[in-house]
N, C-alpha and C. Protein backbone atom coordinates (compact mmCIF):
# COMPACT_ATOMS: atom_id res chain seq x y z
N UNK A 1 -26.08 -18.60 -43.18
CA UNK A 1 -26.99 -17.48 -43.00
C UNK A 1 -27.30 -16.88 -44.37
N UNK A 2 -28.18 -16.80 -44.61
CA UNK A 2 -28.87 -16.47 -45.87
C UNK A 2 -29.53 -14.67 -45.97
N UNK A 3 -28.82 -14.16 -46.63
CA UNK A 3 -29.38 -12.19 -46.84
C UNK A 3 -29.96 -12.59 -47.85
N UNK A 4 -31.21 -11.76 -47.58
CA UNK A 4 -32.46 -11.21 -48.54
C UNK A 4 -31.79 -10.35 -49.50
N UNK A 5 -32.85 -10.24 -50.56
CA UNK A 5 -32.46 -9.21 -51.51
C UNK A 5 -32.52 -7.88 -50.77
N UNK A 6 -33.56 -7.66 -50.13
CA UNK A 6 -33.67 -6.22 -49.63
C UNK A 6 -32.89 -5.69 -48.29
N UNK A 7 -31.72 -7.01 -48.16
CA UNK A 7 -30.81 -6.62 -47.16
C UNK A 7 -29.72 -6.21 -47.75
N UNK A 8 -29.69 -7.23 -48.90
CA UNK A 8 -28.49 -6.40 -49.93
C UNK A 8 -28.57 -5.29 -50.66
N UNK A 9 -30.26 -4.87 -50.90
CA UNK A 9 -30.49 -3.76 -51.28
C UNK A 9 -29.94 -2.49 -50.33
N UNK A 10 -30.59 -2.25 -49.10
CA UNK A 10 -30.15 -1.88 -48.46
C UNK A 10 -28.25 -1.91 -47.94
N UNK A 11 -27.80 -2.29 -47.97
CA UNK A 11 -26.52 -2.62 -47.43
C UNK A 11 -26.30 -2.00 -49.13
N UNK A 12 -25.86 -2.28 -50.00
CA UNK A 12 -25.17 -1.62 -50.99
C UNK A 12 -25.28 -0.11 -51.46
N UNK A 13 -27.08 0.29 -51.10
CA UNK A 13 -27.19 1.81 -50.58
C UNK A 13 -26.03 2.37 -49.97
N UNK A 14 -25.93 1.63 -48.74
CA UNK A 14 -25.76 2.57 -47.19
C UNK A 14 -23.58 2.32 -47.49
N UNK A 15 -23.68 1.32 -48.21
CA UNK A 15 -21.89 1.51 -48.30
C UNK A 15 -21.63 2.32 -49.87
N UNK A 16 -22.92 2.45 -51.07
CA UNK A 16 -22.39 3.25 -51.89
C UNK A 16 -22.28 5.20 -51.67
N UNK A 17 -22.89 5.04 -50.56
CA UNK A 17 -22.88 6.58 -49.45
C UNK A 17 -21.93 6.33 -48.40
N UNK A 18 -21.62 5.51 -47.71
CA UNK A 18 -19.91 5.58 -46.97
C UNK A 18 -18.88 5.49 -47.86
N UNK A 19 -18.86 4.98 -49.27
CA UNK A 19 -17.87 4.85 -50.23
C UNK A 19 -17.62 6.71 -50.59
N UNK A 20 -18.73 6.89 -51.00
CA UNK A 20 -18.80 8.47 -51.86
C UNK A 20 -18.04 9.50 -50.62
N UNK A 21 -18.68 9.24 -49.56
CA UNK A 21 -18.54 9.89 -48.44
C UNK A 21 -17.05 10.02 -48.23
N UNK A 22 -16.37 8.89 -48.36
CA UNK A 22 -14.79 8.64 -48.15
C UNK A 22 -14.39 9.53 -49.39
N UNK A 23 -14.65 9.30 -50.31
CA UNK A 23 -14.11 9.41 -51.77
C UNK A 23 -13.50 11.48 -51.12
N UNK A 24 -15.02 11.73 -50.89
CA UNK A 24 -15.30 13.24 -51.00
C UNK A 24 -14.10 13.74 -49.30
N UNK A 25 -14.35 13.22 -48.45
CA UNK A 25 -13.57 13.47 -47.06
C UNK A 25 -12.07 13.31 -47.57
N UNK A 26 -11.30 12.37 -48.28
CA UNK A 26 -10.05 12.58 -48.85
C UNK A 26 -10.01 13.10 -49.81
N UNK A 27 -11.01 13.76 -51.09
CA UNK A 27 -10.26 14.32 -51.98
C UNK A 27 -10.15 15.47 -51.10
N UNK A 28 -10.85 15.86 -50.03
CA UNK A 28 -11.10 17.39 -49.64
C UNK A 28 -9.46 17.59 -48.97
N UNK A 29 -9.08 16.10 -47.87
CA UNK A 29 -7.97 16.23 -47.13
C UNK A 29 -6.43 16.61 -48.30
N UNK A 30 -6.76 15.87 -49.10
CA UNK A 30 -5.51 15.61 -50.02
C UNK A 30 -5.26 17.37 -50.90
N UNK A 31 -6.19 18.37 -50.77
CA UNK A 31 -5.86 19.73 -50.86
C UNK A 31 -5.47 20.32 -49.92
N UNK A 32 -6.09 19.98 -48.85
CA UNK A 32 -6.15 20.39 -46.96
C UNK A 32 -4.60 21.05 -46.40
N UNK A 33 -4.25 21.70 -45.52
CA UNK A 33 -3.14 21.83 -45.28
C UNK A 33 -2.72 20.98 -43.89
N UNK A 34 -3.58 20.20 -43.75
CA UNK A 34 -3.54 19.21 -42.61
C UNK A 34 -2.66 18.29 -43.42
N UNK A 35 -2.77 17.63 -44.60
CA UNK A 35 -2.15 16.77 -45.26
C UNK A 35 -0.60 17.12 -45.92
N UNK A 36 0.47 16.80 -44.70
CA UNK A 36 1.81 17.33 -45.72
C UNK A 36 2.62 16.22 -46.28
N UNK A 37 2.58 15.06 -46.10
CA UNK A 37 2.95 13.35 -46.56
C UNK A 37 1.79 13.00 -47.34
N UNK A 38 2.47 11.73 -47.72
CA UNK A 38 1.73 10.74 -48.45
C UNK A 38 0.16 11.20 -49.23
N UNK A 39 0.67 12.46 -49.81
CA UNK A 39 -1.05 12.87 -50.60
C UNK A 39 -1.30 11.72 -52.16
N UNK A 40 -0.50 11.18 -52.52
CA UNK A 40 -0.70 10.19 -53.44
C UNK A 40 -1.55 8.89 -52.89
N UNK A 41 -1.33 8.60 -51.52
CA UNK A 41 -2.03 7.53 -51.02
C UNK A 41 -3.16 8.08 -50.81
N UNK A 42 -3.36 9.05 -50.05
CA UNK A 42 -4.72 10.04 -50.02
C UNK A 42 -5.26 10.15 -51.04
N UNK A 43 -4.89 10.35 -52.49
CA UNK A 43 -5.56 10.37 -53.52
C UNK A 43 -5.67 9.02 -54.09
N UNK A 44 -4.99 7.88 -53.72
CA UNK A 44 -5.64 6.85 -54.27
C UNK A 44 -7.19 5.77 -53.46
N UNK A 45 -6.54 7.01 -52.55
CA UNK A 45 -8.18 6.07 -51.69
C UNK A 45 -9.20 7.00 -51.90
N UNK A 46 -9.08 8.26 -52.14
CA UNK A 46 -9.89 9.33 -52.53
C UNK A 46 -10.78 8.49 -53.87
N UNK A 47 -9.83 8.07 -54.89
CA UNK A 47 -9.51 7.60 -56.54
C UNK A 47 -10.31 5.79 -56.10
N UNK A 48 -9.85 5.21 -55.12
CA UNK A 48 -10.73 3.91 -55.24
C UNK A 48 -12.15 3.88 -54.69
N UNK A 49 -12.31 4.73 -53.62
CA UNK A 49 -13.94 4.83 -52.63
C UNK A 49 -14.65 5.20 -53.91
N UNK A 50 -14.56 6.18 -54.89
CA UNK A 50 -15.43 6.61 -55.61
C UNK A 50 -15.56 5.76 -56.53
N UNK A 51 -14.76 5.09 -56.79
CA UNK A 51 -15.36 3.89 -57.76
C UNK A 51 -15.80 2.60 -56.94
N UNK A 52 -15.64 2.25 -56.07
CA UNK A 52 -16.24 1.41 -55.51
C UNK A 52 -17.69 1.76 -54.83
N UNK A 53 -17.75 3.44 -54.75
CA UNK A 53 -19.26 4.02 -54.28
C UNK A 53 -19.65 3.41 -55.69
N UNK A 54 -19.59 3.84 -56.74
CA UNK A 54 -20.27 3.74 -58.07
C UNK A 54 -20.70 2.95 -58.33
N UNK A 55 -19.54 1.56 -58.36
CA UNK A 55 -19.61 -0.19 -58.39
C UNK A 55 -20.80 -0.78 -57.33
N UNK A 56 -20.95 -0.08 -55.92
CA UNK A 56 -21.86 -0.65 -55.17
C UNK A 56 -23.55 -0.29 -55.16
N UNK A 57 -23.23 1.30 -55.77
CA UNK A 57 -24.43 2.28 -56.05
C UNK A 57 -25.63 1.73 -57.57
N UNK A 58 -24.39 1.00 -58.76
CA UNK A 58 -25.05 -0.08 -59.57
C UNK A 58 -25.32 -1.11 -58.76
N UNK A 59 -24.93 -1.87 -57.92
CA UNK A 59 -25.51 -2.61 -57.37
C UNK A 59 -26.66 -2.66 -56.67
N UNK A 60 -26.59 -1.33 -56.06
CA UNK A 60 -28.18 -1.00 -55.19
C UNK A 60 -28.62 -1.45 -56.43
N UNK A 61 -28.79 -0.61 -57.37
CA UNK A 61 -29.86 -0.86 -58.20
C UNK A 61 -30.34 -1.39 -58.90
N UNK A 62 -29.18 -2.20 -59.30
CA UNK A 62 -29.79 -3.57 -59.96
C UNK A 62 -30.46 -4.80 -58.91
N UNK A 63 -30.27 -4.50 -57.94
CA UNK A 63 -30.83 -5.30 -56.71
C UNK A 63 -32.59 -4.59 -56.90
N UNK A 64 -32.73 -3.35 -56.91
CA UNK A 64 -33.85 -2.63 -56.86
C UNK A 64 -34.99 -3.21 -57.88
N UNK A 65 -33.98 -3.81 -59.03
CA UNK A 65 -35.15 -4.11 -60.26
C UNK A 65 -35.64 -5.72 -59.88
N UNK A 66 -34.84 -5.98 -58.82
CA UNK A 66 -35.16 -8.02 -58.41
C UNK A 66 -36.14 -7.91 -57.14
N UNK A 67 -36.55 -6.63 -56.54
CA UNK A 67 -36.95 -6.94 -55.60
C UNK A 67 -38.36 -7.33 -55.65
N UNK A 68 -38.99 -8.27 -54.28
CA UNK A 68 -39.97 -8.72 -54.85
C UNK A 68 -41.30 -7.91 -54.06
N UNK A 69 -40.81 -6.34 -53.50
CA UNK A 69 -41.63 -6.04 -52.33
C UNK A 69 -41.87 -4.37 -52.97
N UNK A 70 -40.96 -3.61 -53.82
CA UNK A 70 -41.25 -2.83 -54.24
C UNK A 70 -40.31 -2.53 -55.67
N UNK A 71 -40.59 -3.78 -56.57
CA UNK A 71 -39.46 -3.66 -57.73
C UNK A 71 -39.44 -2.09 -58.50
N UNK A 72 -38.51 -2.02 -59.00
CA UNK A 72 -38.06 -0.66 -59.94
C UNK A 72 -38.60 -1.32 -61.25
N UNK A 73 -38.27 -0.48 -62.00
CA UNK A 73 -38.28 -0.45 -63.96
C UNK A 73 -37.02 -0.14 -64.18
N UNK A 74 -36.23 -0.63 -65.09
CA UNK A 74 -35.49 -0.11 -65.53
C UNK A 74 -35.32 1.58 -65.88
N UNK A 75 -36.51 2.23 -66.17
CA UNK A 75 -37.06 3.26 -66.59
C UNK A 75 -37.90 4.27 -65.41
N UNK A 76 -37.89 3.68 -63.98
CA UNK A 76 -37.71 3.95 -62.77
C UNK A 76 -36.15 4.92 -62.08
N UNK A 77 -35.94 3.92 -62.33
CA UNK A 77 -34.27 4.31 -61.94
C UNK A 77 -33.43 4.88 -62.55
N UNK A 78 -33.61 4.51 -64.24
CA UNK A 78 -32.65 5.90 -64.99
C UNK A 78 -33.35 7.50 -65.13
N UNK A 79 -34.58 7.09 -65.36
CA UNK A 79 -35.78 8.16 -65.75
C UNK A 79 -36.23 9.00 -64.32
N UNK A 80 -35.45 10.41 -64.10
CA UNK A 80 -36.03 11.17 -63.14
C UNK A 80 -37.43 11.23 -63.11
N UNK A 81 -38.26 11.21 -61.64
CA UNK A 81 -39.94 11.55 -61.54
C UNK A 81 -40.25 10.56 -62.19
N UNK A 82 -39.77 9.34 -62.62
CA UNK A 82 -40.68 8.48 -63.23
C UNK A 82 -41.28 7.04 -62.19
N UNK A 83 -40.44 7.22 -61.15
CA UNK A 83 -40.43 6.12 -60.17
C UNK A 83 -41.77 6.58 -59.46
N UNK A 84 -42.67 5.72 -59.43
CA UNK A 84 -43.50 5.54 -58.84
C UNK A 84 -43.43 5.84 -56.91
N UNK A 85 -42.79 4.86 -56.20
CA UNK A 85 -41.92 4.96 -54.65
C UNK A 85 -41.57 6.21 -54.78
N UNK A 86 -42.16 7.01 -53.81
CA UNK A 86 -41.66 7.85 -53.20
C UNK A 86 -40.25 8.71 -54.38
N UNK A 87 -41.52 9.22 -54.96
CA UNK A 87 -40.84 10.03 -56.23
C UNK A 87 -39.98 10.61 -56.07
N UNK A 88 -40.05 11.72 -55.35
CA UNK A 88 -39.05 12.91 -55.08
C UNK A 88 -37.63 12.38 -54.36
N UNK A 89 -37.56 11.24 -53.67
CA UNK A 89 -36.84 11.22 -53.02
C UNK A 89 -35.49 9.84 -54.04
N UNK A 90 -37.22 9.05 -54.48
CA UNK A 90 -36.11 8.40 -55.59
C UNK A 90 -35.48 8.96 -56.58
N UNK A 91 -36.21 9.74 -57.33
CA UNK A 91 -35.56 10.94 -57.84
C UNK A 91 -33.86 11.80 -58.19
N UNK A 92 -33.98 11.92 -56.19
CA UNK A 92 -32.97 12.90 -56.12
C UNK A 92 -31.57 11.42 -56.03
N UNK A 93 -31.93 10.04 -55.70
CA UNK A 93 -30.96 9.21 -56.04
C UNK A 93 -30.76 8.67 -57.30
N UNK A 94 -31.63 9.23 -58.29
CA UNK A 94 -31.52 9.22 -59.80
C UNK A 94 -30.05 9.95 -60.18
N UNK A 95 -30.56 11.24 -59.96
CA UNK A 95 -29.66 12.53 -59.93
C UNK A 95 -28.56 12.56 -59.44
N UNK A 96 -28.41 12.10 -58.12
CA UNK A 96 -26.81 11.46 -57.63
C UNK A 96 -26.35 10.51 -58.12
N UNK A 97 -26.80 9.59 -59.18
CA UNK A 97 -26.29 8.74 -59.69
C UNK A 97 -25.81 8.78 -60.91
N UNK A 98 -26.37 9.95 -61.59
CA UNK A 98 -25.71 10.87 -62.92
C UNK A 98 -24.64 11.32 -63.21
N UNK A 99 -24.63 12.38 -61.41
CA UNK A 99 -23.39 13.14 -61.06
C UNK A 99 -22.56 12.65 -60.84
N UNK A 100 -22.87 11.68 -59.97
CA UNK A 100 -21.20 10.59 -59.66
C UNK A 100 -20.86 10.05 -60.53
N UNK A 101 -21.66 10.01 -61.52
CA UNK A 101 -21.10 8.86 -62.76
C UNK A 101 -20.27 9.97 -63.61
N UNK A 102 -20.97 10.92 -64.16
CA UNK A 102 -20.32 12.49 -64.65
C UNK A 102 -18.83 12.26 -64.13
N UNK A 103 -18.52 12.95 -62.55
CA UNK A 103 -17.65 13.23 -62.40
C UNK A 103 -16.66 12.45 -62.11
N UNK A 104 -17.00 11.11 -61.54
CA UNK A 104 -16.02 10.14 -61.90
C UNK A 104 -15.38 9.81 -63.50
N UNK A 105 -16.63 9.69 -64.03
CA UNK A 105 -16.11 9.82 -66.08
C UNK A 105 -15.24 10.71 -66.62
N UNK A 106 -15.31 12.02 -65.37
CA UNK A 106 -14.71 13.30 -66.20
C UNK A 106 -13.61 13.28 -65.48
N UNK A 107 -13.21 12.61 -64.45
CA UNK A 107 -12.23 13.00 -63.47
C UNK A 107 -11.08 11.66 -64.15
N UNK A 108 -11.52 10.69 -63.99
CA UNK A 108 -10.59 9.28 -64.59
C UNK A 108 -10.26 9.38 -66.15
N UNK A 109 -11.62 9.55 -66.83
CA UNK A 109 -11.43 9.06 -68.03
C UNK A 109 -11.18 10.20 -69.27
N UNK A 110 -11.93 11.65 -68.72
CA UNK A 110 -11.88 12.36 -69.93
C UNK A 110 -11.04 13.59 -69.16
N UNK A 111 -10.82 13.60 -68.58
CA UNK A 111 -9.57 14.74 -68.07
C UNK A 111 -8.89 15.66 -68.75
N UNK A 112 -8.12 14.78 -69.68
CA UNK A 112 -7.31 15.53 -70.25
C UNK A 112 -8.05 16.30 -71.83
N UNK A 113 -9.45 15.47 -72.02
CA UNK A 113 -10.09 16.65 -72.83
C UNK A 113 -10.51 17.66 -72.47
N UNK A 114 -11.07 17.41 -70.97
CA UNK A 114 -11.61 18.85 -70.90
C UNK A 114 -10.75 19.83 -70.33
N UNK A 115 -9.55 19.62 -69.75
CA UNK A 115 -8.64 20.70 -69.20
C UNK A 115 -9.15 20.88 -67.64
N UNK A 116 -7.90 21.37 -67.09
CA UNK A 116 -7.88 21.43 -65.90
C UNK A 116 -9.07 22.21 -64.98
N UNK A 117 -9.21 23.70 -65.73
CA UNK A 117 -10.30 24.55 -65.06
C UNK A 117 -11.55 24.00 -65.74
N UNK A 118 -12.67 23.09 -66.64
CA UNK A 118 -13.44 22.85 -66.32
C UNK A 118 -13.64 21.52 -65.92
N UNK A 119 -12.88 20.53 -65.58
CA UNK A 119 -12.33 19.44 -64.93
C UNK A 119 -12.79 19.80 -63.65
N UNK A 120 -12.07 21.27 -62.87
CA UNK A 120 -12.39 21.63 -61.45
C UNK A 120 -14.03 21.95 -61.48
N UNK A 121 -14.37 22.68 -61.91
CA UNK A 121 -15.92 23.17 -61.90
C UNK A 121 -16.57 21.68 -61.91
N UNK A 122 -16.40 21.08 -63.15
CA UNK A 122 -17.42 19.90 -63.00
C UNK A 122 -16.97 18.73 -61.73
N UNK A 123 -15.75 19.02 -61.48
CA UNK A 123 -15.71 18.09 -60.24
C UNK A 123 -16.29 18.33 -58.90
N UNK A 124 -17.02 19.83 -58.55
CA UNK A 124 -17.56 20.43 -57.68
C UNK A 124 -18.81 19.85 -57.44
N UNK A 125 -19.55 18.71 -58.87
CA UNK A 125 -21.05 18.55 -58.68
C UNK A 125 -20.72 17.37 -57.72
N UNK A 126 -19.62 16.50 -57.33
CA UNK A 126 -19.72 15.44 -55.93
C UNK A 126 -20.83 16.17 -54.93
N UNK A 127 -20.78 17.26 -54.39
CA UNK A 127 -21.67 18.22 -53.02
C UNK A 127 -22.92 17.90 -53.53
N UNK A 128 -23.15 18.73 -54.39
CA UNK A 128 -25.05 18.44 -54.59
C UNK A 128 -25.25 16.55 -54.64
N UNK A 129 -24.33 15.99 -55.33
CA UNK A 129 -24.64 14.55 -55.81
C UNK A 129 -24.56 13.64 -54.11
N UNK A 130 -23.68 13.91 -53.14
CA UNK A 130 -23.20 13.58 -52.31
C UNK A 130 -24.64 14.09 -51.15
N UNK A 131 -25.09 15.27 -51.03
CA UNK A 131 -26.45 15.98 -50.74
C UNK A 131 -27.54 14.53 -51.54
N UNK A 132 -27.68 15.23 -52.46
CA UNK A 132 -28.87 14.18 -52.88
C UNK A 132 -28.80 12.50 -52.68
N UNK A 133 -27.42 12.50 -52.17
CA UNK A 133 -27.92 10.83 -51.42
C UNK A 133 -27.84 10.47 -50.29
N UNK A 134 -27.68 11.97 -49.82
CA UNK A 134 -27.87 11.71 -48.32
C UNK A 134 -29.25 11.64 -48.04
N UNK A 135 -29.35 12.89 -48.71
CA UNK A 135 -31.17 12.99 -48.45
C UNK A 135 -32.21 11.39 -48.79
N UNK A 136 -31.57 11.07 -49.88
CA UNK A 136 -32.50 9.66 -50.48
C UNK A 136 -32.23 8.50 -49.29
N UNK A 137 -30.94 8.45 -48.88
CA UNK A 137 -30.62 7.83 -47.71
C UNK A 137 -31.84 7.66 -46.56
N UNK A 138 -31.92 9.07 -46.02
CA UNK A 138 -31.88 9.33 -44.70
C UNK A 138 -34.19 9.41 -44.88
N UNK A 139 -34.46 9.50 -46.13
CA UNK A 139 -35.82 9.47 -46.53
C UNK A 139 -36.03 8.22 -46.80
N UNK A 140 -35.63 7.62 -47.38
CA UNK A 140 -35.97 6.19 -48.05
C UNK A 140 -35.26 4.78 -47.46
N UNK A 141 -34.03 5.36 -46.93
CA UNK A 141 -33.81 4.03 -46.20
C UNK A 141 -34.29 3.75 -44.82
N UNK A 142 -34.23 2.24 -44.76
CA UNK A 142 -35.30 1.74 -43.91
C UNK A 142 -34.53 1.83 -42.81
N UNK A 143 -33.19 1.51 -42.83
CA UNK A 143 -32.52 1.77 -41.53
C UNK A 143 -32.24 3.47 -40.96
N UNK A 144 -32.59 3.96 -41.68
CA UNK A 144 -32.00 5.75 -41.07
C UNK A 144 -32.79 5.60 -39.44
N UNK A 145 -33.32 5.35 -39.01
CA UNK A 145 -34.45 5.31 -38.04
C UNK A 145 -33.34 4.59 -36.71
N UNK A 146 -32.43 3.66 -37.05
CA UNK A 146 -31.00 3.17 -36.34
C UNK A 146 -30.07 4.13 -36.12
N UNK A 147 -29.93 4.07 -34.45
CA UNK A 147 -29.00 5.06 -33.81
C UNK A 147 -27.79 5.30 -34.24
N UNK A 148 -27.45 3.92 -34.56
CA UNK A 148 -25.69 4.04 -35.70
C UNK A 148 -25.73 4.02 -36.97
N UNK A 149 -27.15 4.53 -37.68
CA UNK A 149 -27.08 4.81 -38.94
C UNK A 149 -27.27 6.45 -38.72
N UNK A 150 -27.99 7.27 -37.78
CA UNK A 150 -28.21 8.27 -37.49
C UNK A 150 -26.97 8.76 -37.22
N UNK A 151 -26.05 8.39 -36.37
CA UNK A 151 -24.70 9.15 -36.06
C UNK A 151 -23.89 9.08 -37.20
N UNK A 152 -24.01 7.98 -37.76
CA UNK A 152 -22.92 8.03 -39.28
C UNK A 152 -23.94 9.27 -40.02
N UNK A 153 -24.63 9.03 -39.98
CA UNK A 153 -24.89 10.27 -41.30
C UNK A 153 -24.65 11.49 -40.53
N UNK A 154 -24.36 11.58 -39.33
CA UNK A 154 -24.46 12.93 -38.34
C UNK A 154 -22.49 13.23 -38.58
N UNK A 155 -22.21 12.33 -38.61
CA UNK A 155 -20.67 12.44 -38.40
C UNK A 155 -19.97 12.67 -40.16
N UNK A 156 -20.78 11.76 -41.20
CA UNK A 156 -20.33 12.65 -42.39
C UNK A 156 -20.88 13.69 -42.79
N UNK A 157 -21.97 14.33 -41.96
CA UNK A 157 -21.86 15.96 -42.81
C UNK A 157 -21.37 16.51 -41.68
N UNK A 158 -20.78 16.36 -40.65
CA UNK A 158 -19.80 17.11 -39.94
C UNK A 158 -18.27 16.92 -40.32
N UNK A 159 -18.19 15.92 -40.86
CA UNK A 159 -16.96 15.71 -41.46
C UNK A 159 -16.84 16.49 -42.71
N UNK A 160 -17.24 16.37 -43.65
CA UNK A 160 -17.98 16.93 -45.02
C UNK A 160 -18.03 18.59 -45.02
N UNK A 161 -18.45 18.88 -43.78
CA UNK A 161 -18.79 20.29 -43.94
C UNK A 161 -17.37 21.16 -43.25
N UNK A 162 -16.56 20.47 -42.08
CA UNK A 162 -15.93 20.84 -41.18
C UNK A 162 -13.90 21.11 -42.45
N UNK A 163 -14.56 20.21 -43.71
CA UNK A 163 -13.04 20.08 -44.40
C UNK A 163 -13.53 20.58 -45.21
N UNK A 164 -14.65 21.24 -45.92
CA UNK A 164 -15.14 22.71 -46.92
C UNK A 164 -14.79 23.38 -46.26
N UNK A 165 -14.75 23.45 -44.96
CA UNK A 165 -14.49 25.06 -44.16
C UNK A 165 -13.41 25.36 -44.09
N UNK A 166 -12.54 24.07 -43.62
CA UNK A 166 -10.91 24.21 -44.25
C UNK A 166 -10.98 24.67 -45.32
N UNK A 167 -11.16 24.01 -45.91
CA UNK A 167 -10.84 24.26 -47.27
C UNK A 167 -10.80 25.96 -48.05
N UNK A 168 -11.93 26.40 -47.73
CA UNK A 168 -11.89 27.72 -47.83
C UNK A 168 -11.69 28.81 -47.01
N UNK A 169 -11.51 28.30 -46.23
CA UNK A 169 -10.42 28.76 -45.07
C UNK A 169 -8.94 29.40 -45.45
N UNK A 170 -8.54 27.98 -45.31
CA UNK A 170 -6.78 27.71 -46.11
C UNK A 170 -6.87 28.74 -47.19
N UNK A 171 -7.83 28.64 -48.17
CA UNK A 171 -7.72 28.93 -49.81
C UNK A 171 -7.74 30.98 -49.34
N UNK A 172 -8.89 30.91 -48.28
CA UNK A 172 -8.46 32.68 -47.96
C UNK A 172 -7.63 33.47 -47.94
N UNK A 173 -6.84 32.33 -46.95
CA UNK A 173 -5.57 32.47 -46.10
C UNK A 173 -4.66 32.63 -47.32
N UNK A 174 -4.52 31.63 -48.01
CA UNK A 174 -3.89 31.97 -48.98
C UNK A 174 -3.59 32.60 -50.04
N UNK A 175 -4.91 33.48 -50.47
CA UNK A 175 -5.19 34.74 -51.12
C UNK A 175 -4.79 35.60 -50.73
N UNK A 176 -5.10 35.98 -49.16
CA UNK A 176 -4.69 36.85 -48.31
C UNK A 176 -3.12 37.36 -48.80
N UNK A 177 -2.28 36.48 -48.11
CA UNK A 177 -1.23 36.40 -47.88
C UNK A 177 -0.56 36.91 -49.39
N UNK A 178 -1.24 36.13 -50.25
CA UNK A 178 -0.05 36.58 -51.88
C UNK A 178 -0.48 37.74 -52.17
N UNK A 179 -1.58 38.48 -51.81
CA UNK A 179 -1.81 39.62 -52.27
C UNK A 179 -0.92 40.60 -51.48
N UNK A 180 -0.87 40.39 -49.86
CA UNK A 180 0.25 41.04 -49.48
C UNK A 180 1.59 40.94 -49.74
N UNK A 181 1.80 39.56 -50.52
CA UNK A 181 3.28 39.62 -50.65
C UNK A 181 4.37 38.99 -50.14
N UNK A 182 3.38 38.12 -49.04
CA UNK A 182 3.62 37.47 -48.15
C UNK A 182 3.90 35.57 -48.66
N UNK A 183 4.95 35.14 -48.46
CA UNK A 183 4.98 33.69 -48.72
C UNK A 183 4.47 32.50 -48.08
């Protein structure tokens, strides 16, 4: 059985957004107070999805510059607003492809230059970057229009949104409490 380029195009999209998606759902769990074991394994699958989103997310796009039905430019795909296709939307997968690269770079590789508190801030841009490929997703891919591509994207921003709410939830709770005095 023989896949097209624009099946692999597609397909390396739609798993470099279930990769990110994972990456972002366990780093969120591995703070979570749902998580009281094994947060090292949680963080290494947190630590591999995002590089394998990244690894597959170059792949979309080098698939993008072979295609023979709506090829890229090199200068398409790095260059915001320069893509011809559906600008705005290629665009905003320009932009997610910056950020993930950013904060994976800053999170693996340069860490320990930048220090812990702006390490955290810049690790916050995953949401908008994680946003902007949903959106490029759910606009530009050909499958969003598929009932089980519709529920997956329905089920990671309910997932996505439901462990921010933990998250700052917990983090209340836990303000709360030390200000009273409370352990």
């Amino acid at each position: 059985m023989f896949i097209s380029n624009w099946e692999w195009i597609r397909l390396l999209g739609f798993l470099a957004y279930f990769n990110f998606t994972i990456s972002i759902v366990f780093g969120l769990l591995r703070k979570s107070i749902i998580i009281k074991k094994n947060k090292n394994l949680v963080f290494q699958i947190h630590q591999v999805a995002s590089w394998m989103g990244l690894f597959t997310l170059i792949g979309h796009m080098l698939l993008l510059i072979l295609d023979k039905f709506e090829p890229f430019t090199i200068g398409e795909l790095l260059i915001p607003f320069k893509a011809d296709y559906e600008t705005v939307f290629s665009t905003l997968g320009t932009i997610a492809f910056y950020l993930f690269l950013f904060v994976i770079f800053n999170s693996d590789l340069w860490i320990r230059k930048l220090g812990f508190s702006l390490w955290k801030k810049s690790h916050f841009l995953v949401f908008p970057a994680w946003i902007f490929s949903l959106l490029h997703g759910i606009f530009l891919g050909t499958d969003s229009e598929r009932p089980m591509i519709t529920v997956f994207y329905g089920i990671s921003v309910c997932a996505v949104v439901l462990l921010l709410l933990l998250r700052a939830f917990s983090h209340q709770r836990l303000s709360t409490h030390r200000e009273k005095g409370v352990s």
